[in-house]
C-alpha atoms as a PDB file:
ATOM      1  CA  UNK A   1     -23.141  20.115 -21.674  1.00  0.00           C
ATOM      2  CA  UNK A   2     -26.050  22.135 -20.214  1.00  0.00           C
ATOM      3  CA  UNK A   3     -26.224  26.033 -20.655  1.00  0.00           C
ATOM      4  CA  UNK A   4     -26.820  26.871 -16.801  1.00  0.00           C
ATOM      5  CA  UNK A   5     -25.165  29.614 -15.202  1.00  0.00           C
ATOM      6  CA  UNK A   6     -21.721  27.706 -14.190  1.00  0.00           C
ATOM      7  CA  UNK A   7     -21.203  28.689 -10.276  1.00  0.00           C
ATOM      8  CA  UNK A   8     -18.585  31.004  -8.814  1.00  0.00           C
ATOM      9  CA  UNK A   9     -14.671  29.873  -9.171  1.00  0.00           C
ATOM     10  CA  UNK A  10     -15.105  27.430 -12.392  1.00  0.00           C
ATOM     11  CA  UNK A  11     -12.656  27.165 -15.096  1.00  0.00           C
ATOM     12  CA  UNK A  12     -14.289  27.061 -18.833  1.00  0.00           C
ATOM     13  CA  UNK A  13     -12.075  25.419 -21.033  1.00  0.00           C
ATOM     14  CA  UNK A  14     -12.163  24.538 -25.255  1.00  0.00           C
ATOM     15  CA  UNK A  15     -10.609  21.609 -26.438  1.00  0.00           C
ATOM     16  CA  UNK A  16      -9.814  20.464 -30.075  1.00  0.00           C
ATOM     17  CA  UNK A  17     -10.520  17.437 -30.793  1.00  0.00           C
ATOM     18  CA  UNK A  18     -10.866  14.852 -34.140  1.00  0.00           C
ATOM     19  CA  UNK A  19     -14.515  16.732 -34.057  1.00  0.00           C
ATOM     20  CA  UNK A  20     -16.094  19.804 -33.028  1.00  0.00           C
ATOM     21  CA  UNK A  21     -14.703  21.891 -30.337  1.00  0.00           C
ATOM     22  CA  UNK A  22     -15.514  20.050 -26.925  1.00  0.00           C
ATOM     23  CA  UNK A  23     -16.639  22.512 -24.072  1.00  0.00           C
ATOM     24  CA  UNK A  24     -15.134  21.343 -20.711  1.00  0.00           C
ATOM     25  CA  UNK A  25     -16.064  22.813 -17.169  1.00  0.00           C
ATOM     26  CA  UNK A  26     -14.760  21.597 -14.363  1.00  0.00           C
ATOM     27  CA  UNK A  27     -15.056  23.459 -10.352  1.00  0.00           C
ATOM     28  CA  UNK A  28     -12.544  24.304  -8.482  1.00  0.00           C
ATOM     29  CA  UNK A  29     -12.570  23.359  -4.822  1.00  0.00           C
ATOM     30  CA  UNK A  30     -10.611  25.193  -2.008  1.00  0.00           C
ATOM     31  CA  UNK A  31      -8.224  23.223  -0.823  1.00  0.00           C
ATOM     32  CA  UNK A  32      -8.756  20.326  -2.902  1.00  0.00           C
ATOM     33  CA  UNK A  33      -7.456  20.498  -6.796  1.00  0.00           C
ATOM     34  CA  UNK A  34      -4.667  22.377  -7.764  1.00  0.00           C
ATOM     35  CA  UNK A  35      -5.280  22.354 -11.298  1.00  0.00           C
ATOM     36  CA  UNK A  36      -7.156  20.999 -13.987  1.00  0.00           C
ATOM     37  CA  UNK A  37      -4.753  19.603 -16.986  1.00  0.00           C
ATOM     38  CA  UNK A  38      -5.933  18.242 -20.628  1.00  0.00           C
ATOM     39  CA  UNK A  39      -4.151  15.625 -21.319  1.00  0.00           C
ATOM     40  CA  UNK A  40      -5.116  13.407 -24.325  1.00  0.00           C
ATOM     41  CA  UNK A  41      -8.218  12.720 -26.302  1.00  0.00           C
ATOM     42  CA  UNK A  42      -9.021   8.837 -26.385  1.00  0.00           C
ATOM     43  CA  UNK A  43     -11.446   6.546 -27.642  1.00  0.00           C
ATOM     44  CA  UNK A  44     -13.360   4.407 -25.321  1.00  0.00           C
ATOM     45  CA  UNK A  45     -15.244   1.725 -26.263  1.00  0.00           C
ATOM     46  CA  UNK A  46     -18.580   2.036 -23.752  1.00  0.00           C
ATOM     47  CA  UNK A  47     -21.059  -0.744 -25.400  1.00  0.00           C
ATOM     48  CA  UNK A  48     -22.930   0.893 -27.725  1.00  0.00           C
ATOM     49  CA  UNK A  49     -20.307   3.085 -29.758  1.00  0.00           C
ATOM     50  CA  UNK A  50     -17.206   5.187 -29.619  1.00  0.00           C
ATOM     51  CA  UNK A  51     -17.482   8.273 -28.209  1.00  0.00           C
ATOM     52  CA  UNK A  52     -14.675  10.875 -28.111  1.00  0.00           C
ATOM     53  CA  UNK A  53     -13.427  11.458 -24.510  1.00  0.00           C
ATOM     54  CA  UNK A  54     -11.489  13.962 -22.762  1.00  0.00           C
ATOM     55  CA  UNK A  55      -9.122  13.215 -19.452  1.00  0.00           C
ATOM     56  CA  UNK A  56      -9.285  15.230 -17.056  1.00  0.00           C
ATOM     57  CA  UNK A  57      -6.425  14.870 -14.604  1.00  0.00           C
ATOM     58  CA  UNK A  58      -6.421  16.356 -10.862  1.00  0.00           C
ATOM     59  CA  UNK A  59      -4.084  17.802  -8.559  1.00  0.00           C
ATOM     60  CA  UNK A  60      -1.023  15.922 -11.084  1.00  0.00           C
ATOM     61  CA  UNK A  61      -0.641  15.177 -14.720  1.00  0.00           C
ATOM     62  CA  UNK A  62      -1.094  11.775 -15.305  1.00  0.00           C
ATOM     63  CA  UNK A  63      -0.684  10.128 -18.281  1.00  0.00           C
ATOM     64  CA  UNK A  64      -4.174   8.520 -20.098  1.00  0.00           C
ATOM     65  CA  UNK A  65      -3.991   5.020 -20.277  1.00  0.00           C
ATOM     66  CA  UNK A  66      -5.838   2.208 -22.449  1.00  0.00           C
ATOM     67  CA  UNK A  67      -9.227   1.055 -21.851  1.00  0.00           C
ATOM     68  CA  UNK A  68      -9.950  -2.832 -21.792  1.00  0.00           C
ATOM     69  CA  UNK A  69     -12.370  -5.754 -21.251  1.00  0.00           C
ATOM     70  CA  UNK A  70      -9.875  -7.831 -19.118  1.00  0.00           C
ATOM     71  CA  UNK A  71      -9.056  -7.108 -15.366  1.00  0.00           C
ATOM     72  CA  UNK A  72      -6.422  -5.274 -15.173  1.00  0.00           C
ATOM     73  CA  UNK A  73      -4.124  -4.287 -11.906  1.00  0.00           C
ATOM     74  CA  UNK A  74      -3.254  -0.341 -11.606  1.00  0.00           C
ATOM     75  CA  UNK A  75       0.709   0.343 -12.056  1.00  0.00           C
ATOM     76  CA  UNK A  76       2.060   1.828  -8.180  1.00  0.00           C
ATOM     77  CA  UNK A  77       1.438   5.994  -9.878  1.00  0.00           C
ATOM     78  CA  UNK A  78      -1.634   5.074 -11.166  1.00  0.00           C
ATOM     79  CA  UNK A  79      -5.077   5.750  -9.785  1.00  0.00           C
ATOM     80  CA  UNK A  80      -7.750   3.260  -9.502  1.00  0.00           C
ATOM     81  CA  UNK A  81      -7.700   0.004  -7.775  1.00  0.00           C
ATOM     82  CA  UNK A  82      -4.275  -2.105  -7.021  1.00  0.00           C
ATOM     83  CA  UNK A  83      -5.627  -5.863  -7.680  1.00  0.00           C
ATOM     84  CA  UNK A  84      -6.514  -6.745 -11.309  1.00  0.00           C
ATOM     85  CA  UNK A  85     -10.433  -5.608 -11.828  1.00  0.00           C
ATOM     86  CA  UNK A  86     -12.769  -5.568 -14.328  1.00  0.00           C
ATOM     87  CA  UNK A  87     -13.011  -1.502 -16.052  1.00  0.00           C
ATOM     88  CA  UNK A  88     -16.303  -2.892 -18.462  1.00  0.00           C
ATOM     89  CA  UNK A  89     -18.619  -5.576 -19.156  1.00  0.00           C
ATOM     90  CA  UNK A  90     -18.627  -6.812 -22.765  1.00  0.00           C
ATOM     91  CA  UNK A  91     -20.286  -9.833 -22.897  1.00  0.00           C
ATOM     92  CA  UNK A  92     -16.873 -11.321 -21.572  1.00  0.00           C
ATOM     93  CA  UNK A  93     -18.704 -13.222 -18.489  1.00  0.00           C
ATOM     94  CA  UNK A  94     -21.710 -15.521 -18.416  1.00  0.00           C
ATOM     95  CA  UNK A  95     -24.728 -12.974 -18.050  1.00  0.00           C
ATOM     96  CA  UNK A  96     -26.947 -14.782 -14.439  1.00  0.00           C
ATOM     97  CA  UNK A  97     -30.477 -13.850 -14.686  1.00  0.00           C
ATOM     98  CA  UNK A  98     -31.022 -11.052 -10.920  1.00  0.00           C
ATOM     99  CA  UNK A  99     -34.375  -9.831 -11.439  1.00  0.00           C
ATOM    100  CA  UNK A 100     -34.961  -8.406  -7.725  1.00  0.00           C
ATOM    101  CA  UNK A 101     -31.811 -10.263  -6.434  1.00  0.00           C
ATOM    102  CA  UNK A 102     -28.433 -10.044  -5.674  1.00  0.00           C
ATOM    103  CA  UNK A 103     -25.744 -12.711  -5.379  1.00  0.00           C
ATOM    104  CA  UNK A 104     -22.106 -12.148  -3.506  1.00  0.00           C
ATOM    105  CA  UNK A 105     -19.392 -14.449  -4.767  1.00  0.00           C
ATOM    106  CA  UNK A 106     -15.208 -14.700  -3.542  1.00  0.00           C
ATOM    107  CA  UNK A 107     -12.988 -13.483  -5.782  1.00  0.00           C
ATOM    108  CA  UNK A 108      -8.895 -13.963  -5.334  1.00  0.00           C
ATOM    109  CA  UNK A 109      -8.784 -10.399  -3.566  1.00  0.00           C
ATOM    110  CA  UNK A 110     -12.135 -10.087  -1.814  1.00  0.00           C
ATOM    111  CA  UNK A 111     -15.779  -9.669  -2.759  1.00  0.00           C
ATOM    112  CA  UNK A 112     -17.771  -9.136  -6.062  1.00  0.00           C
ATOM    113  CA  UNK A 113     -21.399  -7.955  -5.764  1.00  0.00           C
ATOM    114  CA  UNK A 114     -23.796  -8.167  -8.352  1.00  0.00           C
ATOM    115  CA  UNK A 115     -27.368  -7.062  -9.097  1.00  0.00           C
ATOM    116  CA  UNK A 116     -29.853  -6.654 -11.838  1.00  0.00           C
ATOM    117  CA  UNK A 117     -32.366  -4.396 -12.916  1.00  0.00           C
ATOM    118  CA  UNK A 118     -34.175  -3.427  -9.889  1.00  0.00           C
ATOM    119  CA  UNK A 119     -32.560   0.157  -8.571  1.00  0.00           C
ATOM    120  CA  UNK A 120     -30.244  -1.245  -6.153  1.00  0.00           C
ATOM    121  CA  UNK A 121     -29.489   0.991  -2.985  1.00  0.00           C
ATOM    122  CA  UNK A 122     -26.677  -1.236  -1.528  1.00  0.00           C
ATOM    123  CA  UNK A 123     -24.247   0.607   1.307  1.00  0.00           C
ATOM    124  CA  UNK A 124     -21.133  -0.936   2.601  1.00  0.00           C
ATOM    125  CA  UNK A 125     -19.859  -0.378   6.094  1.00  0.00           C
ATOM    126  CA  UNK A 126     -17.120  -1.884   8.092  1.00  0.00           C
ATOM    127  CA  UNK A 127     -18.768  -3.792  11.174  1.00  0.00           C
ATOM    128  CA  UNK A 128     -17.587  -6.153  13.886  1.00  0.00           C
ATOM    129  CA  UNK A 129     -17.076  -9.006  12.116  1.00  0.00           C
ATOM    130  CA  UNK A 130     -16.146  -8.131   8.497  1.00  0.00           C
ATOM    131  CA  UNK A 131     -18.001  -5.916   6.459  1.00  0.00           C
ATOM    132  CA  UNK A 132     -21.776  -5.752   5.883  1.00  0.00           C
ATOM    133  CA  UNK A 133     -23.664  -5.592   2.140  1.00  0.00           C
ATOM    134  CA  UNK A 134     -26.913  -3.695   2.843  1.00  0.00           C
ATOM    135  CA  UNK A 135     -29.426  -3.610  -0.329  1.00  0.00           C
ATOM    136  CA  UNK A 136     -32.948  -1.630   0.646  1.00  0.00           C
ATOM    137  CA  UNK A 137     -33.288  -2.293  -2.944  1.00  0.00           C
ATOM    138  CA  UNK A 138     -33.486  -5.726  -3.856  1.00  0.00           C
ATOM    139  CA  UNK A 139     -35.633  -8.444  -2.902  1.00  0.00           C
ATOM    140  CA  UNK A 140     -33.676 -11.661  -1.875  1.00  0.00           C
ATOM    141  CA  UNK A 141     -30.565 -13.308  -2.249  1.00  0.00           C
ATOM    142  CA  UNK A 142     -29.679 -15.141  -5.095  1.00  0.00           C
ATOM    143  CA  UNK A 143     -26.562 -16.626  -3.362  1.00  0.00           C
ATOM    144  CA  UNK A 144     -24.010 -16.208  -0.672  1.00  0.00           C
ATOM    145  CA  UNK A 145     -20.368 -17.609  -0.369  1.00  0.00           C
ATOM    146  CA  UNK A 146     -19.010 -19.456   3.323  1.00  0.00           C
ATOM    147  CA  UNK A 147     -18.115 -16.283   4.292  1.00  0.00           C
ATOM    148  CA  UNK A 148     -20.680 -14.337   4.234  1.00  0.00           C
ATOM    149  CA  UNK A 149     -23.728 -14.268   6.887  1.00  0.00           C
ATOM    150  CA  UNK A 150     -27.066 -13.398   6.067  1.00  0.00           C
ATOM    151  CA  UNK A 151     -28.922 -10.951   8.112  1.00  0.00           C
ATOM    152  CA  UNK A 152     -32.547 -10.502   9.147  1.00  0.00           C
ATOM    153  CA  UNK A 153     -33.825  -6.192   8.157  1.00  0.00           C
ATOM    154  CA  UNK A 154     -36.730  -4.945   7.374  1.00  0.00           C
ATOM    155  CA  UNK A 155     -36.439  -3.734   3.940  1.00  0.00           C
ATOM    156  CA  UNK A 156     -33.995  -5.058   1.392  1.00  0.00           C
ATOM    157  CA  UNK A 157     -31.251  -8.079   1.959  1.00  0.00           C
ATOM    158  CA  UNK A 158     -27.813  -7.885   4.224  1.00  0.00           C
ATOM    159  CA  UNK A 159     -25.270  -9.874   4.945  1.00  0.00           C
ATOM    160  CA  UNK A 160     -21.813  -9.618   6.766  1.00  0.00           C
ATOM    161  CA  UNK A 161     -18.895 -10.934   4.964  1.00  0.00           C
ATOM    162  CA  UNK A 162     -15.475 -12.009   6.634  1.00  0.00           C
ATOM    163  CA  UNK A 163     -12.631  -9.909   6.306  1.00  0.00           C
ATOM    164  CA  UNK A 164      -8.897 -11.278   6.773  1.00  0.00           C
ATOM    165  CA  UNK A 165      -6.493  -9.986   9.821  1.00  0.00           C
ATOM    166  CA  UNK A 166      -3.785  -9.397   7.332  1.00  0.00           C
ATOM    167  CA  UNK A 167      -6.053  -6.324   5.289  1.00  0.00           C
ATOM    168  CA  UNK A 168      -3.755  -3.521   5.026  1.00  0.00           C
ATOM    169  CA  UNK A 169      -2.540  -0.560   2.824  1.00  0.00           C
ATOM    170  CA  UNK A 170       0.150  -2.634   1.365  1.00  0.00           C
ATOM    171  CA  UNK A 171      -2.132  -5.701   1.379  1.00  0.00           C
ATOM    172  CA  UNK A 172      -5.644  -4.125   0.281  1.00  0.00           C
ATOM    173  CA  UNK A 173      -9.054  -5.669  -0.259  1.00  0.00           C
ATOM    174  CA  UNK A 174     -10.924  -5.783  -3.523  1.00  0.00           C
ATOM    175  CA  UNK A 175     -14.141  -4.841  -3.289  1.00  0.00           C
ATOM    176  CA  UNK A 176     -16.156  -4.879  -6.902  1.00  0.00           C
ATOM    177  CA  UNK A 177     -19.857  -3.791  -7.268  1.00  0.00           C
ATOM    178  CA  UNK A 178     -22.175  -4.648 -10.376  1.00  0.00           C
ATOM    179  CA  UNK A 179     -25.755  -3.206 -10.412  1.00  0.00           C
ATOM    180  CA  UNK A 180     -26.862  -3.864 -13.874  1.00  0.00           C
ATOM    181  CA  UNK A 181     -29.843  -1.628 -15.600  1.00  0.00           C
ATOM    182  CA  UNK A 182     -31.517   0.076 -12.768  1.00  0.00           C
ATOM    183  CA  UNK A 183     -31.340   3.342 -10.566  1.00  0.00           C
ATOM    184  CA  UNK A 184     -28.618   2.793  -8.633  1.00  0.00           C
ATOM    185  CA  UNK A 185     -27.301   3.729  -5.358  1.00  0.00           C
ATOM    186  CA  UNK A 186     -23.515   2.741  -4.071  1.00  0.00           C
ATOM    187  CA  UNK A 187     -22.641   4.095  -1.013  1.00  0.00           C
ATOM    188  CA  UNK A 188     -19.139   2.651   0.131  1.00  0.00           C
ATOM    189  CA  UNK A 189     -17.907   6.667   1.730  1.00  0.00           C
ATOM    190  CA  UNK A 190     -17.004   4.828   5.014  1.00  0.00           C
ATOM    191  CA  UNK A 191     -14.542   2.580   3.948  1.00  0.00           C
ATOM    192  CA  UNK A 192     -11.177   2.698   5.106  1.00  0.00           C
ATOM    193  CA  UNK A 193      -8.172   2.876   2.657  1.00  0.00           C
ATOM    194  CA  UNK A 194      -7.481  -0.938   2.794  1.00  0.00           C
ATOM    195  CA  UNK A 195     -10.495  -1.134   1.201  1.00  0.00           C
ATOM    196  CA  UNK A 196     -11.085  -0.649  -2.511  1.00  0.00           C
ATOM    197  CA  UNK A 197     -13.853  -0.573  -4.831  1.00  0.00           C
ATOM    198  CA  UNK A 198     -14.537  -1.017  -8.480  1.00  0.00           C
ATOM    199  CA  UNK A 199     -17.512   0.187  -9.760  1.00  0.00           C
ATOM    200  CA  UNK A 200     -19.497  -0.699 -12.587  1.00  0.00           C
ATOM    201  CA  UNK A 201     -22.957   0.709 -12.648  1.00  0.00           C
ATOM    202  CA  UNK A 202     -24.204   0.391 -16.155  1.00  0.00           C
ATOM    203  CA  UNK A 203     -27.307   2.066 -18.075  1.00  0.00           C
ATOM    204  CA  UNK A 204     -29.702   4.166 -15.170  1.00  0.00           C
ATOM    205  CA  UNK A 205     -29.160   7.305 -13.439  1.00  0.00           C
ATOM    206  CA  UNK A 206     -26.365   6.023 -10.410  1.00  0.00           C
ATOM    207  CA  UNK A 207     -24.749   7.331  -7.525  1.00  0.00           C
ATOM    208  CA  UNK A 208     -21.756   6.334  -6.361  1.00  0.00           C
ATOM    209  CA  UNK A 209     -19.891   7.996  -3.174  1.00  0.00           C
ATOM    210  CA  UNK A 210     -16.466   6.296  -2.815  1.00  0.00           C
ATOM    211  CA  UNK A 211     -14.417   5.601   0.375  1.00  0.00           C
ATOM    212  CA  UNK A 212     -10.913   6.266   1.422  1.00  0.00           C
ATOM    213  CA  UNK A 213      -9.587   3.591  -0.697  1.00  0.00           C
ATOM    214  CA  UNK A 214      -8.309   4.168  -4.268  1.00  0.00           C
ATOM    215  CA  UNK A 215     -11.024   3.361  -5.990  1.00  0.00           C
ATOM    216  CA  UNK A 216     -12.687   2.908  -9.965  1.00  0.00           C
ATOM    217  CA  UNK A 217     -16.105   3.855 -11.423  1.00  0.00           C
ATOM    218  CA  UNK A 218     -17.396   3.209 -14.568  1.00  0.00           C
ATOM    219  CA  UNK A 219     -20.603   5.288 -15.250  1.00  0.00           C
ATOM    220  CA  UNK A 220     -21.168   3.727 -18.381  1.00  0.00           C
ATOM    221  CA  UNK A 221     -25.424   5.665 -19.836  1.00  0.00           C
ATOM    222  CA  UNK A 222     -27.477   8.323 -18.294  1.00  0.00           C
ATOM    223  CA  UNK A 223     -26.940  11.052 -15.923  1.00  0.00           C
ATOM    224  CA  UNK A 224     -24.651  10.097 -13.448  1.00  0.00           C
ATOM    225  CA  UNK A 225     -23.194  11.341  -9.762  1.00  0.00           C
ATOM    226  CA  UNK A 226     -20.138  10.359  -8.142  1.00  0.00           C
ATOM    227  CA  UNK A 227     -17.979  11.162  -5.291  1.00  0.00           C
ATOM    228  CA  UNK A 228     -14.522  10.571  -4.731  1.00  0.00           C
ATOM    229  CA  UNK A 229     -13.150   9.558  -1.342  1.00  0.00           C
ATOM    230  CA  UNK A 230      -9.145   9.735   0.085  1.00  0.00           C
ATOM    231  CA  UNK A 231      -7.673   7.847  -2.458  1.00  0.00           C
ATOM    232  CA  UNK A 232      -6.135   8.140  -5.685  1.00  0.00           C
ATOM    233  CA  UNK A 233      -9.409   7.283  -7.740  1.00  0.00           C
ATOM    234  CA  UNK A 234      -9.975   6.611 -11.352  1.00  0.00           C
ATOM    235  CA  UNK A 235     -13.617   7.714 -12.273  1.00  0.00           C
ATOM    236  CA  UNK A 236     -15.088   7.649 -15.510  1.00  0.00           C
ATOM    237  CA  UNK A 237     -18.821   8.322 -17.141  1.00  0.00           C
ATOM    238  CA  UNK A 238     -20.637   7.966 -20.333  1.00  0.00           C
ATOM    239  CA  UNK A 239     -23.464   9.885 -21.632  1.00  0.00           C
ATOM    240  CA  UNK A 240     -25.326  12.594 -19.953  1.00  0.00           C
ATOM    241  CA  UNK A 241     -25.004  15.528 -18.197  1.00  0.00           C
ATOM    242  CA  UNK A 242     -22.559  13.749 -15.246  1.00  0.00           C
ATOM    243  CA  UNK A 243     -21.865  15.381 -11.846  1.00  0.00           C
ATOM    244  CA  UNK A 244     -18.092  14.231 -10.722  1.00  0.00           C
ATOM    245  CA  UNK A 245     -16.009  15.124  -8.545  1.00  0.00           C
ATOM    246  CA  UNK A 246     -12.970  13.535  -7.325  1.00  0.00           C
ATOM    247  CA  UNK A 247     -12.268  14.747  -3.854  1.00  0.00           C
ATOM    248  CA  UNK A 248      -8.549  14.877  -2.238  1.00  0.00           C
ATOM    249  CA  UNK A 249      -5.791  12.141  -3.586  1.00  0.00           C
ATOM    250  CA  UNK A 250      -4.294  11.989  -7.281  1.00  0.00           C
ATOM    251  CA  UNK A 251      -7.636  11.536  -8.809  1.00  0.00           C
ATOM    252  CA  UNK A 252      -8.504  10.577 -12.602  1.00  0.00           C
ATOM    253  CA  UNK A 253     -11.414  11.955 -14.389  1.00  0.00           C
ATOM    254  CA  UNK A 254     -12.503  10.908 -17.674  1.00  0.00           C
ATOM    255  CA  UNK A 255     -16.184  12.308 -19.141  1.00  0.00           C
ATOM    256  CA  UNK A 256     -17.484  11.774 -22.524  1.00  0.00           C
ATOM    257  CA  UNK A 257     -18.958  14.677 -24.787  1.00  0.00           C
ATOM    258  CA  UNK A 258     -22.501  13.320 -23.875  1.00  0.00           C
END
């Protein structure tokens, strides 16, 4: 944690833990969060090592759950995603080479999107049609599935990708994002609530702003920024000197001592 004088109506908070004490800070916004509860200590397992990390729970105590390499689906209380989704890569997939490219495959409850080392700047917006993948940051297409369109801009790639008539709040879409090892840029704020994300941004200083829907981020290295939408969101960063905030909704914070 940095030493910079912490802004007006912020609650400083000391935590025991297996280690040294762990200084928490966390801002209170009018209107939004209630409270600010500890809740456990838990060990994540984040690639490189195990880092002791504290969860922060907003607005309502939930309880911590268990961190995995398999997709998982959120239980109805729980923040984060509804459909199974993948919380960290682990070497569990085969790893396809995306040096200035980006692919966009089908998944059983909507889209994945992945990327690689080039700083992705990829915005998602609901359009006539579907919805549309815009990347100013990267270079070409890899691949795209039947349903999704290409489209001709002038910087980056885009495409439009079908969306079903039977989307709803009860029956939501899955929408999962994987920039791998750049600066990256995730901008899905428009999204409506049938919509949900799952982040996973990786090593790089990211940005993530998050939609209506009740949504996941995994900030994995480096300095991170994300914003919570609507929803009941599950957001949760590595090492660095993170900037998180969960917004309105039941949200989920989880930040390691970094």
């Amino acid at each position: 944690m940095n030493s910079r004088k912490r802004p007006a109506r912020e609650r400083r908070m000391l935590v025991s833990g297996h280690g040294p004490l762990l200084e928490v800070t966390s801002q209170l916004q009018s209107g939004g969060v209630r409270a600010i509860v500890v809740s456990t200590l838990e060990d994540l397992m984040l690639g490189r090592n195990l880092r002791r990390t504290l969860v922060l729970l907003a607005a309502t105590a939930l309880a911590a759950g268990t961190v995995g390499t398999a997709p998982v689906a959120a239980e109805a209380d729980e923040p984060g995603p509804s459909w199974p989704y993948t919380k960290i890569l682990n070497g569990q997939y085969t790893l396809i080479p995306l040096k200035d490219a980006a692919m966009i495959t089908t998944t059983e409850h909507g889209y994945l999107y992945r990327a690689g080392q080039q700083d992705s700047h990829l915005v998602i917006t609901q359009v006539d049609g579907g919805l549309l993948f815009q990347d100013s940051g990267t270079k070409e297409w890899k691949s795209l599935p039947d349903a999704c369109r290409p489209q001709q801009v002038q910087v980056g790639v885009a495409a439009v990708c079908n969306v079903s008539s039977d989307i709803s709040l009860s029956n939501p879409m899955l929408l999962e994002v994987w920039p791998r090892l750049g600066d990256d840029f995730v901008d899905g704020s428009t999204l409506a609530a049938p919509f949900q994300m799952a982040a996973l941004v990786d090593a790089g200083r990211d940005v993530v702003y998050l939609g209506a829907g009740n949504d996941f981020v995994n900030g994995a290295f480096d300095r991170d920024v994300v914003r919570g939408g609507a929803g009941n969101d599950w957001i949760r960063t590595g090492d660095g000197d993170d900037d998180i905030r969960g917004g309105p909704g039941n949200d989920r914070l989880i930040a390691s001592d970094g």
